[in-house]
C-alpha atoms as a PDB file:
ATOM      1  CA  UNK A   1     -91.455  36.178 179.493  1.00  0.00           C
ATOM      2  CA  UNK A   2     -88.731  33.805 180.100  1.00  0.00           C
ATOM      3  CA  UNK A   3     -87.140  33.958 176.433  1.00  0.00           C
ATOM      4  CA  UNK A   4     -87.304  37.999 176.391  1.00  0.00           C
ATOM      5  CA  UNK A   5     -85.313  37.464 179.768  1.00  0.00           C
ATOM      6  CA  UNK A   6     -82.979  35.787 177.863  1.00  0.00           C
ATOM      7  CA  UNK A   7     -82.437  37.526 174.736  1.00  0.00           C
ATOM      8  CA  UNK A   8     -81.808  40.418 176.563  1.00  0.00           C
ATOM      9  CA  UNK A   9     -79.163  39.418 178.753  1.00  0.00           C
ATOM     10  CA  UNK A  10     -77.733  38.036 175.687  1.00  0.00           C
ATOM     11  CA  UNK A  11     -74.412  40.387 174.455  1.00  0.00           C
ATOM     12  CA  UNK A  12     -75.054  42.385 170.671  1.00  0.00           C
ATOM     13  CA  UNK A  13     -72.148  39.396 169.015  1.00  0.00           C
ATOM     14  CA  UNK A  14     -74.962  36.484 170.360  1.00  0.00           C
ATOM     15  CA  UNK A  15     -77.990  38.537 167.783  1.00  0.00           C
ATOM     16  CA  UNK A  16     -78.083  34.970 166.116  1.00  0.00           C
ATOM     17  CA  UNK A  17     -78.915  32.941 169.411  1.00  0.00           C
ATOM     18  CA  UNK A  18     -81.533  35.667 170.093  1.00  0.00           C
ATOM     19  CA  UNK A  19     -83.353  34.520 166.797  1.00  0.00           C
ATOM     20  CA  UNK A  20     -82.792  31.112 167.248  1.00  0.00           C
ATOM     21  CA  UNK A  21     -84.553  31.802 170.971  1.00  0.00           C
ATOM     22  CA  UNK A  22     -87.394  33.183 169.267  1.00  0.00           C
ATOM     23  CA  UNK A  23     -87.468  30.552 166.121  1.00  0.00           C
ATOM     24  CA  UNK A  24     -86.829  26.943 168.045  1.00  0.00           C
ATOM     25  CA  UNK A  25     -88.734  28.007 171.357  1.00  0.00           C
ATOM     26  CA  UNK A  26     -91.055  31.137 170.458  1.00  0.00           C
ATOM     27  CA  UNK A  27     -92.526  29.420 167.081  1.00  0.00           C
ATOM     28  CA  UNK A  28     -92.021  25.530 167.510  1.00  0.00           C
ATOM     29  CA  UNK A  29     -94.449  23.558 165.931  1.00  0.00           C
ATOM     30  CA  UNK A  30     -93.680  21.145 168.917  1.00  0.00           C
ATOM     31  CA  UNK A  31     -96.872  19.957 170.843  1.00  0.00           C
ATOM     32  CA  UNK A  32     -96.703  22.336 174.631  1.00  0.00           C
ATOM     33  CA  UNK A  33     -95.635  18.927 176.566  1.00  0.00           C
ATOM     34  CA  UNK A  34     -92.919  18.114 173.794  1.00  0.00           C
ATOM     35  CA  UNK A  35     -91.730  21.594 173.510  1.00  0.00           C
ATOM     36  CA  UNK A  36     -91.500  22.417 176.944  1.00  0.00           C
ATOM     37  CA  UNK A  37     -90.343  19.029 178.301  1.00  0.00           C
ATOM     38  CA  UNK A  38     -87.323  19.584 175.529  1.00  0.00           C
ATOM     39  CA  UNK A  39     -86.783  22.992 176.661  1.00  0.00           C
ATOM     40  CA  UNK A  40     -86.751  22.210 180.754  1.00  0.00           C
ATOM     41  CA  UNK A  41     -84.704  18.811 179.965  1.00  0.00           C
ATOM     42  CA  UNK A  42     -82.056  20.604 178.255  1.00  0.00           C
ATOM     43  CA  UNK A  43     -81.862  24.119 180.430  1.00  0.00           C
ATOM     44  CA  UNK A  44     -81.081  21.238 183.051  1.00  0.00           C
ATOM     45  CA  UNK A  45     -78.118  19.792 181.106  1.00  0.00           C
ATOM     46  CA  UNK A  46     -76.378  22.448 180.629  1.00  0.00           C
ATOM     47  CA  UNK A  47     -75.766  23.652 184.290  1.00  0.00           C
ATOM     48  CA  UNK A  48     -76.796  26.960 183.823  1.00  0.00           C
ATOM     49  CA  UNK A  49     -78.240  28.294 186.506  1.00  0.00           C
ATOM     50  CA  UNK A  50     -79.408  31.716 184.622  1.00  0.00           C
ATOM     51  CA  UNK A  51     -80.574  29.519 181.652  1.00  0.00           C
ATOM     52  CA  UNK A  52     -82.308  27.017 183.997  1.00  0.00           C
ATOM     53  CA  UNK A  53     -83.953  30.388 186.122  1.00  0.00           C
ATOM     54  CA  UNK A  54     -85.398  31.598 182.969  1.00  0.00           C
ATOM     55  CA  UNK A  55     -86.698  28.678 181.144  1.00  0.00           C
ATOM     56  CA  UNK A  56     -87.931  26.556 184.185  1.00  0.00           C
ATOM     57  CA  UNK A  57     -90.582  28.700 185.834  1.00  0.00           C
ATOM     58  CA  UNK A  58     -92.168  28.959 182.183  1.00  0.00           C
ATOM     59  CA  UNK A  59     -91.723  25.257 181.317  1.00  0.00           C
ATOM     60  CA  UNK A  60     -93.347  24.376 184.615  1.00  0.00           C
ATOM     61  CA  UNK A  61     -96.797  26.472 183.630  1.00  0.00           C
ATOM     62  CA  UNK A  62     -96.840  24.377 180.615  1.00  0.00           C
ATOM     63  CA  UNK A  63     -96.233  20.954 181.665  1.00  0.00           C
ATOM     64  CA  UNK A  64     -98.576  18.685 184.160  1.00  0.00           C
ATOM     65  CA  UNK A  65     -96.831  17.535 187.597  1.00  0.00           C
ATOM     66  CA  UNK A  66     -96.119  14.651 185.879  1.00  0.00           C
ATOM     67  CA  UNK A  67     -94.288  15.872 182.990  1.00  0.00           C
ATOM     68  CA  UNK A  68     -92.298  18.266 184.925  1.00  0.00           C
ATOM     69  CA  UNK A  69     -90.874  15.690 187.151  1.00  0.00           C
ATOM     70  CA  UNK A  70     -90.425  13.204 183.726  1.00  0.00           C
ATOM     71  CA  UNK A  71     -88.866  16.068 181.930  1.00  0.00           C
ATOM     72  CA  UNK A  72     -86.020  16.434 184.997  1.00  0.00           C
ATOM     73  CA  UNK A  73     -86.078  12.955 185.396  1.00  0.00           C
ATOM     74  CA  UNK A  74     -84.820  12.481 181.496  1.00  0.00           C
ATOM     75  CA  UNK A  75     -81.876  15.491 182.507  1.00  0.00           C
ATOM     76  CA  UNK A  76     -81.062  13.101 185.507  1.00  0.00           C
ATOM     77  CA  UNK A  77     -80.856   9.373 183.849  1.00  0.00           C
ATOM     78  CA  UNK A  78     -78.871  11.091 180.865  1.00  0.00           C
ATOM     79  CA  UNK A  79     -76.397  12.864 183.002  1.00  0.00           C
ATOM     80  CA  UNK A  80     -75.363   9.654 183.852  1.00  0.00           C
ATOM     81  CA  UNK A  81     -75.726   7.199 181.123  1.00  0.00           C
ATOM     82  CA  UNK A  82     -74.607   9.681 178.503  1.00  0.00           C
ATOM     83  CA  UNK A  83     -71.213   9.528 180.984  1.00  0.00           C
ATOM     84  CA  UNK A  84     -71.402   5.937 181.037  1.00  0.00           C
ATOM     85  CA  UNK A  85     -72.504   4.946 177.340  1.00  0.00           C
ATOM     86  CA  UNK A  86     -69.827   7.276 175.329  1.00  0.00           C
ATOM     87  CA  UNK A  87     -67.164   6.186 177.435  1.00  0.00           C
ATOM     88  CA  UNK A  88     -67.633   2.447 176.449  1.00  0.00           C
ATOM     89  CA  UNK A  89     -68.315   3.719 173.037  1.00  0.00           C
ATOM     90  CA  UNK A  90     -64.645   5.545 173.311  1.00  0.00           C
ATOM     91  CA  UNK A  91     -62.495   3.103 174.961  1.00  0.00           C
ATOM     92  CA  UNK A  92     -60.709   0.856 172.636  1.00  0.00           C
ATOM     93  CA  UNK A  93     -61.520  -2.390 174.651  1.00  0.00           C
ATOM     94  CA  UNK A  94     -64.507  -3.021 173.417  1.00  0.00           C
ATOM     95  CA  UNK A  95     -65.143  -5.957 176.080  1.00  0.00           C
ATOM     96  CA  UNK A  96     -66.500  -3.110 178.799  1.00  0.00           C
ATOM     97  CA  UNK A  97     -69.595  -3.079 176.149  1.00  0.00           C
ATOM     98  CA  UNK A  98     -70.469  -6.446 176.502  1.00  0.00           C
ATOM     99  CA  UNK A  99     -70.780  -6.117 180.540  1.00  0.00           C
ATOM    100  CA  UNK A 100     -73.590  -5.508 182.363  1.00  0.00           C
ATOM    101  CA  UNK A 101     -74.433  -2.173 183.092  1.00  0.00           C
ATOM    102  CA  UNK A 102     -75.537  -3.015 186.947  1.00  0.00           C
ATOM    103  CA  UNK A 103     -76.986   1.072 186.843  1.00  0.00           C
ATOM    104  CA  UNK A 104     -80.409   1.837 187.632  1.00  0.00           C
ATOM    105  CA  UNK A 105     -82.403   3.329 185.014  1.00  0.00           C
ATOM    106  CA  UNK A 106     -86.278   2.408 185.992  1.00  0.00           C
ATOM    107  CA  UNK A 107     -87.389   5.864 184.542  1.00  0.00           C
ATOM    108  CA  UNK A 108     -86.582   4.758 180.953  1.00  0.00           C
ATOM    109  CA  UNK A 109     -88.989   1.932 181.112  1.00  0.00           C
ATOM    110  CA  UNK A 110     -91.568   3.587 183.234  1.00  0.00           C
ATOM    111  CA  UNK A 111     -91.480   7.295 182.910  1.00  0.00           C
ATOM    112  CA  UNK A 112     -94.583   8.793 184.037  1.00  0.00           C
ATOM    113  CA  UNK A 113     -95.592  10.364 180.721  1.00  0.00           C
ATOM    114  CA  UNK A 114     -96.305   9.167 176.667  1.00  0.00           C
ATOM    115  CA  UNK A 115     -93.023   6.913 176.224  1.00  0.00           C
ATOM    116  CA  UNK A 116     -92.071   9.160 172.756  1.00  0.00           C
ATOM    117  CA  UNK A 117     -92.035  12.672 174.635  1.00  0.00           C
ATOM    118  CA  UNK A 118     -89.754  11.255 176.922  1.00  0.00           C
ATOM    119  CA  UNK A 119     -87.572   9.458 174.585  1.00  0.00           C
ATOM    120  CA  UNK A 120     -87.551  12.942 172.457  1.00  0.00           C
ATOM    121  CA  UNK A 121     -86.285  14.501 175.748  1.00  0.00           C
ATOM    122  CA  UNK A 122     -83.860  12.056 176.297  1.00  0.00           C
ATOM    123  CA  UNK A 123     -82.714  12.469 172.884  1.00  0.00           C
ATOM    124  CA  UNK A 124     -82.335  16.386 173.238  1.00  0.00           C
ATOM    125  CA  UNK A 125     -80.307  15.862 176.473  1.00  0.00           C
ATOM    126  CA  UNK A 126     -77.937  13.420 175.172  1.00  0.00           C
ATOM    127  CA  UNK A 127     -76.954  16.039 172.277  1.00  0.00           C
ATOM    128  CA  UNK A 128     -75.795  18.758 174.753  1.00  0.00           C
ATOM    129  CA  UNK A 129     -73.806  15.852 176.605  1.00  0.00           C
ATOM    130  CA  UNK A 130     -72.654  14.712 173.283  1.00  0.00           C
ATOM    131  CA  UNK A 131     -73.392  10.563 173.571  1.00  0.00           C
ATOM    132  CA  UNK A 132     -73.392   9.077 170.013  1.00  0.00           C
ATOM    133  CA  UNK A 133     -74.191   5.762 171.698  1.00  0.00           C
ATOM    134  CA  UNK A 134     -77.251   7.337 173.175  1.00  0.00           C
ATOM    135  CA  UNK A 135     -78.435   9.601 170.297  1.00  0.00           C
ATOM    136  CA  UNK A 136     -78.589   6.595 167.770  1.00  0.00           C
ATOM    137  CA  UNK A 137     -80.093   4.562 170.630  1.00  0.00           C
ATOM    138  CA  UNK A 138     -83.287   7.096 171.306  1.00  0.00           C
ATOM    139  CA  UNK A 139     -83.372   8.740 168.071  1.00  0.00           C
ATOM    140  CA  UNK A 140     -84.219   4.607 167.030  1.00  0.00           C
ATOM    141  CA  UNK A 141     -86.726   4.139 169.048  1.00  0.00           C
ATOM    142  CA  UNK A 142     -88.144   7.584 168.073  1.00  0.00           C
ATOM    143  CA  UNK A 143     -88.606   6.215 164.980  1.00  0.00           C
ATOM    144  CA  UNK A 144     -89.471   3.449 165.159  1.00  0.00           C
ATOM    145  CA  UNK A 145     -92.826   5.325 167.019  1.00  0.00           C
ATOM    146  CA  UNK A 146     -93.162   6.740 163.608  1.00  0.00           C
ATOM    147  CA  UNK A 147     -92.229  10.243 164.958  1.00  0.00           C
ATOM    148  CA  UNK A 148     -90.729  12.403 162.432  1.00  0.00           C
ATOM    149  CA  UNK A 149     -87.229  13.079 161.614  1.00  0.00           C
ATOM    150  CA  UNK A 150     -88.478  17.079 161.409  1.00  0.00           C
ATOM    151  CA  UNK A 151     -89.144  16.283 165.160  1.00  0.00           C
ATOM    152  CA  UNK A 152     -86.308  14.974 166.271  1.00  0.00           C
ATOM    153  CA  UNK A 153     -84.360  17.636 164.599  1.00  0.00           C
ATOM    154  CA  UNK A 154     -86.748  20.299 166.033  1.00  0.00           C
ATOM    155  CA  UNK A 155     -85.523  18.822 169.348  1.00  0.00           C
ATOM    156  CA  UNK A 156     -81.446  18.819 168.883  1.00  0.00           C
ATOM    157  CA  UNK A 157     -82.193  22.287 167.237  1.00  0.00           C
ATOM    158  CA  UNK A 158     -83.435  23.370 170.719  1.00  0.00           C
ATOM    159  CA  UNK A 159     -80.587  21.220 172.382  1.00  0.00           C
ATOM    160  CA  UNK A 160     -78.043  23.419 170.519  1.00  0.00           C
ATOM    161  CA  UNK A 161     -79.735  26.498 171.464  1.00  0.00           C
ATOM    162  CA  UNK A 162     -80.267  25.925 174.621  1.00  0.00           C
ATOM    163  CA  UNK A 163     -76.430  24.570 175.171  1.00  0.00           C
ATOM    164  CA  UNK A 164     -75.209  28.052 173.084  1.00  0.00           C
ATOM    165  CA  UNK A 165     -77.447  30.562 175.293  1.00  0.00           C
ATOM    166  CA  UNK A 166     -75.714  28.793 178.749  1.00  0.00           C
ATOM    167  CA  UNK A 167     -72.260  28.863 177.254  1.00  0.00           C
ATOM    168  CA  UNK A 168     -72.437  32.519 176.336  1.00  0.00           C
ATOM    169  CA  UNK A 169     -74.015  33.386 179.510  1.00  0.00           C
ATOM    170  CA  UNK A 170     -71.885  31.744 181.809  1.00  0.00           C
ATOM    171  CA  UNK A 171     -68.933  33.158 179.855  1.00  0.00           C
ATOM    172  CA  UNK A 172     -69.759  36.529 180.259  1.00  0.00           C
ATOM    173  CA  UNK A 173     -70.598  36.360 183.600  1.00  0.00           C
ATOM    174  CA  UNK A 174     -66.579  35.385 183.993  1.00  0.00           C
ATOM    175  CA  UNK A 175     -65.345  37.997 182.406  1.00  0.00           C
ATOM    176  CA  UNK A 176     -64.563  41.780 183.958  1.00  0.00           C
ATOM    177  CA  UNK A 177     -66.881  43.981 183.882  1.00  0.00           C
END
């Protein structure tokens, strides 16, 4: 199993992101296509290609076609906007926020799966890229669909394991052996 994978290649000072592993992904009271989408979203944000080969073979045997491609496609459109949102959101001019965007971002509006699963995705993504502009943006509109703030946390709680499990990876795989 894809999480085992993990846990083991995770060093003896990482024990707490091996529990977390198990806890956020292992026992989530997330529904499969929420869960999973969050889980293959986020392995895509980070970059990590031994997260991303661990988690995405067992996120695509839980997820339809179409949820697998909406899940990557929510990685995709945040990679970008979560670039282009928090930098208007830092820059002190605050005229760039009143411009049009002039970006493409049909997926938002017409992603392929239940509008709330991808927003909760989007949400998760834009926590590892660290977007205020986009969190508050999707975590609205998450609520206003009624869904749960235990949810949404569930989701950033997998976001910030996710994004901790890459980080230690990829570090150790820089260091000497």
């Amino acid at each position: 199993m894809a999480l085992d994978e993990l846990k083991a290649a995770l060093p003896d000072y990482a024990k707490d992101l091996k529990l977390n592993l198990g806890s956020v992904i292992g026992n989530s009271d997330l529904p499969e296509q929420q869960l999973w989408g969050t889980v293959l979203a986020c392995a895509m944000a980070t970059g990590s290609s031994a997260v991303l080969r661990e988690l995405e073979p067992e996120a695509k045997s839980h997820l339809s076609a179409e949820a697998y491609q909406a899940a990557k496609g929510a990685a995709a459109i945040m990679a970008m906007n979560n670039v282009y949102y928090r930098t208007l959101h830092l820059l002190s001019d605050k005229e760039y926020g009143t411009m049009r965007a002039g970006l493409r971002m049909n997926i938002i509006g017409n992603p392929g799966v239940d509008k709330v699963d991808f927003e909760l995705w989007c949400f998760a993504v834009s926590a590892i890229n660290g977007c205020g502009q986009c969190l508050d943006s999707h975590e609205g509109v998450l609520r206003k669909a009624g869904v749960e703030r235990e949810v949404i946390q569930a989701s950033v709680k997998i976001a910030a394991t996710v994004q901790a499990v890459a980080s230690v990876l990829d570090a150790e795989a820089q260091l000497p052996q």
